[in-house]
Protein backbone atom coordinates (compact mmCIF):
# COMPACT_ATOMS: atom_id res chain seq x y z
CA UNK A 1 60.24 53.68 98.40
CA UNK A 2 63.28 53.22 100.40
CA UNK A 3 64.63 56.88 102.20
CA UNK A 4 67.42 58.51 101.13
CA UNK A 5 69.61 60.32 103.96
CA UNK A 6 72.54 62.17 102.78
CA UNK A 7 75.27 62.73 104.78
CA UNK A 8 77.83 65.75 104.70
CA UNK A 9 81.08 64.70 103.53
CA UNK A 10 83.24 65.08 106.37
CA UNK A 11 81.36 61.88 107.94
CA UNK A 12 83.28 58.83 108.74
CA UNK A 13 81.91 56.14 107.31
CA UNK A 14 82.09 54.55 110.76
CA UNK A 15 79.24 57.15 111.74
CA UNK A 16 77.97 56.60 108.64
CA UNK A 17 77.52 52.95 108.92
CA UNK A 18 76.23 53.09 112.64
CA UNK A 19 73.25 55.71 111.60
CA UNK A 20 72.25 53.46 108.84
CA UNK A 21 72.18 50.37 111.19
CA UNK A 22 69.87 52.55 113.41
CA UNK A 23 67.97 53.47 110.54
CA UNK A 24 67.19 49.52 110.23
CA UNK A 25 63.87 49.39 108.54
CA UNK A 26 65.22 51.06 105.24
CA UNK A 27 67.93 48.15 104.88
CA UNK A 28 68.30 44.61 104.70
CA UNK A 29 69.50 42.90 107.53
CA UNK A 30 72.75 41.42 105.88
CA UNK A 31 73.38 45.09 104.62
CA UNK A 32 72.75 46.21 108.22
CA UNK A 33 75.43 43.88 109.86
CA UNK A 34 77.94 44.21 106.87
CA UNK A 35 78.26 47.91 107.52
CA UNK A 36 78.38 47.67 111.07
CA UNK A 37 81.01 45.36 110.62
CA UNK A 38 82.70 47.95 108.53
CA UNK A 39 82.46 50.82 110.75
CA UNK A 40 83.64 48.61 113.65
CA UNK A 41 87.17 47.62 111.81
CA UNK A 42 87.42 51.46 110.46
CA UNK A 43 86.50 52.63 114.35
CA UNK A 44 89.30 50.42 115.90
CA UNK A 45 91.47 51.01 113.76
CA UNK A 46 91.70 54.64 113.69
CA UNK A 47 95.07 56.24 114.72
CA UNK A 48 94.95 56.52 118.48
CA UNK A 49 91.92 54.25 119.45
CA UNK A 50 93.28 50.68 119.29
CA UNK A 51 97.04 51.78 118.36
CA UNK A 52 97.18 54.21 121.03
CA UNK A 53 99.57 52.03 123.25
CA UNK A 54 102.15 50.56 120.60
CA UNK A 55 102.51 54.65 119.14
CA UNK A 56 103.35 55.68 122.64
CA UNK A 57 106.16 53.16 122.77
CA UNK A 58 106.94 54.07 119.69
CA UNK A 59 107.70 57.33 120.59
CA UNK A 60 109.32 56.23 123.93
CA UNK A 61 111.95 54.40 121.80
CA UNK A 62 112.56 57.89 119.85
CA UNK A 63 113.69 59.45 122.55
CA UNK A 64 116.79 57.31 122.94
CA UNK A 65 117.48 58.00 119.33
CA UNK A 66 118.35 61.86 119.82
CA UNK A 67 121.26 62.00 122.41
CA UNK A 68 124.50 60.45 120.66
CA UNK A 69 125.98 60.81 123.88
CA UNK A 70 124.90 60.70 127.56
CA UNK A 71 126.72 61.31 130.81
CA UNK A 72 124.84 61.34 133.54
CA UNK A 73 124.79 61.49 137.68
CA UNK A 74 122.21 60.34 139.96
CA UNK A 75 121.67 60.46 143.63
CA UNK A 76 120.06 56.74 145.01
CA UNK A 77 118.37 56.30 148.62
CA UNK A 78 117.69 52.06 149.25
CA UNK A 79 115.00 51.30 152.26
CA UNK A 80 115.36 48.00 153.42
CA UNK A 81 111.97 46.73 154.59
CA UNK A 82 113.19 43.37 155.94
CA UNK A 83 115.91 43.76 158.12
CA UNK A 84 117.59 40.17 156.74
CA UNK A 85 117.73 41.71 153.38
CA UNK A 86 120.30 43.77 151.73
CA UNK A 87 121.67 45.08 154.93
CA UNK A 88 120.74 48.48 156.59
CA UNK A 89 119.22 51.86 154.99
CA UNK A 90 122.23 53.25 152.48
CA UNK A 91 122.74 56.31 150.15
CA UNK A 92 124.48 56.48 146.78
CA UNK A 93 125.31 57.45 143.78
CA UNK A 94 125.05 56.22 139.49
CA UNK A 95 126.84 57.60 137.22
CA UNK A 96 126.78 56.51 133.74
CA UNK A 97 128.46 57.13 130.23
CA UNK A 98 127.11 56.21 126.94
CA UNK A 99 128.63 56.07 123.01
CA UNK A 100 126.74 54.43 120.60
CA UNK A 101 126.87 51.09 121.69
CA UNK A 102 129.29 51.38 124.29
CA UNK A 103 128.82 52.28 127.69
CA UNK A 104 129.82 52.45 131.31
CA UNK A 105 127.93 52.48 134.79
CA UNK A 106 129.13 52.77 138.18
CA UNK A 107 127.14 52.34 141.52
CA UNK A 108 128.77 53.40 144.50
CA UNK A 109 127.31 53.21 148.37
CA UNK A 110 128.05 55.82 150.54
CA UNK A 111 129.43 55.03 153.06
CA UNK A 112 131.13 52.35 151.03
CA UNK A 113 130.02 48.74 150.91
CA UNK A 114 131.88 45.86 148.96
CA UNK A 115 128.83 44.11 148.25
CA UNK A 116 127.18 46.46 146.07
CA UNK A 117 130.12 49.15 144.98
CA UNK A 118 131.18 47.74 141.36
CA UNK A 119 131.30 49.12 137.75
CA UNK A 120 130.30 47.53 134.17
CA UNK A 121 131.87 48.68 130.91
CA UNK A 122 131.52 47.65 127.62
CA UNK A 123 133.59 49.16 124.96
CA UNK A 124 132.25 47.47 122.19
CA UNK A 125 134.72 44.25 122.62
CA UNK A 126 134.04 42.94 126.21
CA UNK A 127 132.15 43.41 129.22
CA UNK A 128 134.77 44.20 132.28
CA UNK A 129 132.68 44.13 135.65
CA UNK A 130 135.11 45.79 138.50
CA UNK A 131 134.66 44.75 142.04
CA UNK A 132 135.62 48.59 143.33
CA UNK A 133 136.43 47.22 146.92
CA UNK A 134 138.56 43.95 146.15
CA UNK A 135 139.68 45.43 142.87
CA UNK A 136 139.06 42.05 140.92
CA UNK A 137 137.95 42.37 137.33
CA UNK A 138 135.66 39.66 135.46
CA UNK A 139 135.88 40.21 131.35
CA UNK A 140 134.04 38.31 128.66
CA UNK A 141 133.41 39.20 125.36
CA UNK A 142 129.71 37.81 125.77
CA UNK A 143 128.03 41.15 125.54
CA UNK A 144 125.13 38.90 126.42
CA UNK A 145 126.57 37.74 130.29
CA UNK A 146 124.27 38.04 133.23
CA UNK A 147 125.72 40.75 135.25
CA UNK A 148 123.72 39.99 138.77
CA UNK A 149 125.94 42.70 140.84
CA UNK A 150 124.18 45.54 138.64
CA UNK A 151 121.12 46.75 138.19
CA UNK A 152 119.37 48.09 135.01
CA UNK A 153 120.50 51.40 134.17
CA UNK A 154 117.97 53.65 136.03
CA UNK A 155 117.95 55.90 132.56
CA UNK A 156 116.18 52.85 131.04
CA UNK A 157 113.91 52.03 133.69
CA UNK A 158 110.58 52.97 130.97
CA UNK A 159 111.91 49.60 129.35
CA UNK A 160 111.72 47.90 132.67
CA UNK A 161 108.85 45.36 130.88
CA UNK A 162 111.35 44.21 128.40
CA UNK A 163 113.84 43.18 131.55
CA UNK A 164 112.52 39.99 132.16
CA UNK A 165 113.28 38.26 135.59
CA UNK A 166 113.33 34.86 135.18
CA UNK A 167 114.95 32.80 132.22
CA UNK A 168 117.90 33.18 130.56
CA UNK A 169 118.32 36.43 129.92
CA UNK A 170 117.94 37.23 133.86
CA UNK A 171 120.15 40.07 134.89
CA UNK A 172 121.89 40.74 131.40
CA UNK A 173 122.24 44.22 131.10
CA UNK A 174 119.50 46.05 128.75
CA UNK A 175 122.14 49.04 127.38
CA UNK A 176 120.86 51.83 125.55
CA UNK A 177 121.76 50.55 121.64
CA UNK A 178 119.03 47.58 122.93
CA UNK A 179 116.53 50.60 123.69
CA UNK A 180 117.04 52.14 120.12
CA UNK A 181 117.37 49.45 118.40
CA UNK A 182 114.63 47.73 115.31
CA UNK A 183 114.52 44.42 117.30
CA UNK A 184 113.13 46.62 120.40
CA UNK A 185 110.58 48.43 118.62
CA UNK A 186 109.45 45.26 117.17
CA UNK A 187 108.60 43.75 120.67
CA UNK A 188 106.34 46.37 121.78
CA UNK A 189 103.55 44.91 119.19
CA UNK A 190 102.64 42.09 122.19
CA UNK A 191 101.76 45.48 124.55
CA UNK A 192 97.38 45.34 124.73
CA UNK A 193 95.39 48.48 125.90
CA UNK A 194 93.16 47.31 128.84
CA UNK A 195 90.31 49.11 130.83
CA UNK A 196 92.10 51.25 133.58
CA UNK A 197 90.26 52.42 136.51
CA UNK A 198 91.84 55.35 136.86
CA UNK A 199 90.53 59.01 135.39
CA UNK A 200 92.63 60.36 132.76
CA UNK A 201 95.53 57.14 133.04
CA UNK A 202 96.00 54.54 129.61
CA UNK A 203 96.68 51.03 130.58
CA UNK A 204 98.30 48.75 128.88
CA UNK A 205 99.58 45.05 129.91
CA UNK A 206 102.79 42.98 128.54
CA UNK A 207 103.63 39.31 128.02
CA UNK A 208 105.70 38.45 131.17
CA UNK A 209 107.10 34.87 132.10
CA UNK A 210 108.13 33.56 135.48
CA UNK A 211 110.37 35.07 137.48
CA UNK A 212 113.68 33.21 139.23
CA UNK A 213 111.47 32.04 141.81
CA UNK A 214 108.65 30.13 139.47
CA UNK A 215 106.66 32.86 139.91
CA UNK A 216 104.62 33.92 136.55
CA UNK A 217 103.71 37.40 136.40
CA UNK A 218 103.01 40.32 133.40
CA UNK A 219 103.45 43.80 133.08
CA UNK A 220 100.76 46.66 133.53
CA UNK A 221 102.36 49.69 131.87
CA UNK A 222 100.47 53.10 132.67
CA UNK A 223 100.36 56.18 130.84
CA UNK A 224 99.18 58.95 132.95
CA UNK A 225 102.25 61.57 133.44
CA UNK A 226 103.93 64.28 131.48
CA UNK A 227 104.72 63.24 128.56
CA UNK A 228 101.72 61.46 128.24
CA UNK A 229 103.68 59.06 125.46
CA UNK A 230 106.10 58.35 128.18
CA UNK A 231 105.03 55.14 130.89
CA UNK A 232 104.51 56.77 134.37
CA UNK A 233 103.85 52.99 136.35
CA UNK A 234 105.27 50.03 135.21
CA UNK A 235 104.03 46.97 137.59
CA UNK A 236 105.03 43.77 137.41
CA UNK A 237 101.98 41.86 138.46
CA UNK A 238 102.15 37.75 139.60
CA UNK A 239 99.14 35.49 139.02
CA UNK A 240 98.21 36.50 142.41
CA UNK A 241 97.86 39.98 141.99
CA UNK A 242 100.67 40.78 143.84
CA UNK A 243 102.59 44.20 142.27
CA UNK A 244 105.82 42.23 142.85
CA UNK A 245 107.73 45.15 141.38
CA UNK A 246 106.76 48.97 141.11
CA UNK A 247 108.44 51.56 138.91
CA UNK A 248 106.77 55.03 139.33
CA UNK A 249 109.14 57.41 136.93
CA UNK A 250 108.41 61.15 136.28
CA UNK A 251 110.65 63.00 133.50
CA UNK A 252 112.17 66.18 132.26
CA UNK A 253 113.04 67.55 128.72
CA UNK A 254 116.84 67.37 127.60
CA UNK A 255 117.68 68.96 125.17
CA UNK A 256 120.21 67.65 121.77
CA UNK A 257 121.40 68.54 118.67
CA UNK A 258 118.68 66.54 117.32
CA UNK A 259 116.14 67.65 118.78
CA UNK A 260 114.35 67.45 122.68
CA UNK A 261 114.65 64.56 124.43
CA UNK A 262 112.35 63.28 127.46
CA UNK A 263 114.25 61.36 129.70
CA UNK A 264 114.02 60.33 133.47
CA UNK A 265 114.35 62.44 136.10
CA UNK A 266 113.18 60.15 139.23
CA UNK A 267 112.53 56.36 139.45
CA UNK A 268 110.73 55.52 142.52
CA UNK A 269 110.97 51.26 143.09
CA UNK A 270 108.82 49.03 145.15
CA UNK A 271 109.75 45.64 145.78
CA UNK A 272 107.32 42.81 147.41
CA UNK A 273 107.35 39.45 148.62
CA UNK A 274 104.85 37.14 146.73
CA UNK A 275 102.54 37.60 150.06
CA UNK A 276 102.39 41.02 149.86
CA UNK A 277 105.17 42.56 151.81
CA UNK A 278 107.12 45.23 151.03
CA UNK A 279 110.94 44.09 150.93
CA UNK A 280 112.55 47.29 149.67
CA UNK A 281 111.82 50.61 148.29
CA UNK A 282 114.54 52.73 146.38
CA UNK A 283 114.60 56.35 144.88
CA UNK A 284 116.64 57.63 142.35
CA UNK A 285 117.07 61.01 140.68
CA UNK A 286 119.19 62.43 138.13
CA UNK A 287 121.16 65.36 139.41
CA UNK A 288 123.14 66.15 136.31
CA UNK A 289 122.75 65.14 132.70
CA UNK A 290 124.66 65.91 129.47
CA UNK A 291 123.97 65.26 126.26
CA UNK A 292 126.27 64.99 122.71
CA UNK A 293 129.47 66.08 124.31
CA UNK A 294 132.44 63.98 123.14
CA UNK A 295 133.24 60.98 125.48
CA UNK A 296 137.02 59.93 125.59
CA UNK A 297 137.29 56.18 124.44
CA UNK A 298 139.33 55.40 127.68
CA UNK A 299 136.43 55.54 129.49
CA UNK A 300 134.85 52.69 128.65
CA UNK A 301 137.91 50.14 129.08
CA UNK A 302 139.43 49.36 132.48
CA UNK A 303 143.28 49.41 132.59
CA UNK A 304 144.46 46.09 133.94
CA UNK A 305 147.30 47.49 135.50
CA UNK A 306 145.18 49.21 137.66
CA UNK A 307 143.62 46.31 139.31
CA UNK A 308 144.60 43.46 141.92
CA UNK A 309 143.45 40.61 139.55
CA UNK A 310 141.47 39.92 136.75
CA UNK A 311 139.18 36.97 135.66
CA UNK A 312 138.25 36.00 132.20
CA UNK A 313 134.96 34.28 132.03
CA UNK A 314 135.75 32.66 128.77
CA UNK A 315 138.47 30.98 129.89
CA UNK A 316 138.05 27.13 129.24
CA UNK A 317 140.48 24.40 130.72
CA UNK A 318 141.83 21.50 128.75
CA UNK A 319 142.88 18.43 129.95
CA UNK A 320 146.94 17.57 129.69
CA UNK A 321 147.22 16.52 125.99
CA UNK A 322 144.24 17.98 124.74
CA UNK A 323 145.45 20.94 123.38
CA UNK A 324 145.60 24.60 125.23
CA UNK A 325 143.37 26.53 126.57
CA UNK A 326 141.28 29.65 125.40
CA UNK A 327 142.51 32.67 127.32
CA UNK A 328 141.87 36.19 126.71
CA UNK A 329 145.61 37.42 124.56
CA UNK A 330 144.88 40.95 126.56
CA UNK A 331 144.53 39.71 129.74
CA UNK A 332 147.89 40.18 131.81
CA UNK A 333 150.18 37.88 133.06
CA UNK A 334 152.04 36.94 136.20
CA UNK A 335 151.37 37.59 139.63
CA UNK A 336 148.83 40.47 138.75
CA UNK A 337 146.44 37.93 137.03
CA UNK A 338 144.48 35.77 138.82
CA UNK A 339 143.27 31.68 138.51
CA UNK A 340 140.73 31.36 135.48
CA UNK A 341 137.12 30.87 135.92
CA UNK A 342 134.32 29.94 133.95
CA UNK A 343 131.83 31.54 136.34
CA UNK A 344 131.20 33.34 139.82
């Protein structure tokens, strides 16, 4: 007569499908692997086992729900490793505005330098991308234009994986609606959880591509910081094994009407050659942060008659009897505006 073992009710049926399958000789072997097949799909997928990774993204996106406005002010130290790169060790500053779906960053060196001192705006019409030093503006209404001169907004550097580096959304500016937004928080389904060798660190890796050089890579994302939700590493890794680029991040609370927010505090980048060498490191950290205070609408649109020139990248020429061309009706005209392009 076959033995009956009761079980108390608070018993998974995972557990109690694996002590029957040890319990073999009171079973049939089909029975036996159908309920360890059972308690395998119940076992992964319980709530923080094989989900683990896509709820801490999850949660990650949440936080850029709760502010409905950000200003913030950052401090920026750039390391040169290779002398023939980038020019020699500088200091700066970020600062950065956001609305909704509007928002403005500036980068400034100190002391100045008119290769890398420039602002980007979008105020929900066009992009304007200010040259601080020349004083030349470039405006599309392509909220989708690669903007190489800038960086990603060091406030979204925990989305870093979704800022791909090759293709052709290279350099287009990931803005904070992109961070809250459904289409985001769709993507995060293609993260994986994958063994880490570290104590007390969740890994996870991401779908890259290849970068602008042909390069293919993916992203490791690690969860071992405070929050634990939030990514503390993000590496993008080429077939090599080379950690071509390293964000280490640590955060602080904020707190908003809605509730608190975690946010960065410091981003600490690594950047390598594909053999291996380093060819820049760069800190940032936030030195002032503000949350839900009303943000004048003039912030986010540059005054034209404030600058030298100003170039609309949507301009398209016509030959003569071909009709006119498509200009920007805002831009100004006369001296103060400068020759069309369609790119720089």
């Amino acid at each position: 007569m076959p033995m009956i073992v009761l079980w108390p009710m608070r018993e998974s049926w995972a557990n109690v499908g694996l002590e029957i399958f040890k319990r073999g000789s009171v079973v049939s072997t089909f029975i036996r692997r159908a309920i360890l097949a059972m308690g395998i799909i119940l076992f992964a997928s319980r709530p923080g086992v094989a989900d683990i990774v896509h709820d801490n993204l999850l949660k990650m996106a949440d936080q850029y729900r709760l502010p409905r406005t950000v200003h913030a002010t950052m401090d920026t130290f750039l390391e040169p490793k290779k002398t023939s790169f980038m020019g020699p060790t500088r200091r700066g500053t970020y600062e950065c505005w956001v609305d909704g779906e509007k928002y403005r960053l500036a980068q400034l060196t100190v002391p100045p330098n008119s290769n890398f001192d420039n602002e980007l705006r979008w105020d929900g019409e066009r992009i304007q991308e200010l040259g601080v030093d020349s004083s030349t503006l470039l405006i599309s209404k392509n909220a989708r234009r690669n903007t190489p001169s800038m960086s990603l907004l060091p406030l979204l550097r925990p989305f870093q994986f979704l800022f791909t580096d090759g293709g052709i959304n290279r350099a287009v500016m990931l803005t904070w609606a992109d961070a809250s937004s459904e289409q985001t928080r769709a993507r995060f389904a293609a993260a994986r959880k994958i063994p880490s060798k570290k104590a007390g660190v969740l890994e996870a890796v991401y779908p890259g591509g290849k970068d602008y050089r042909g390069i293919d890579y993916v992203y490791h994302i690690e969860f071992g910081g405070t929050p634990a939700f939030m990514p503390s590493k993000i590496r993008e890794v080429s077939s090599a094994g080379v950690d071509l680029l390293t964000a280490e991040i640590t955060y602080r609370p904020i707190q908003c009407a809605a509730g608190q927010a975690y946010l960065p505090h410091s981003i600490h980048l690594t950047v390598r050659d594909p053999d291996n060498s380093e060819l820049y490191v760069q800190t940032v950290t936030v030195t002032s942060i503000e949350v839900d205070k009303p943000i004048p609408p003039e912030t986010f649109t540059v005054d034209f008659q404030t600058v030298r020139s100003v170039i609309d990248l949507d301009y398209v020429p016509t030959l003569p009897g071909h009709g006119s061309a498509t200009k920007d009706a805002s831009a100004p005209e006369g001296p103060a505006a400068a020759p069309p392009l369609r790119q720089w």
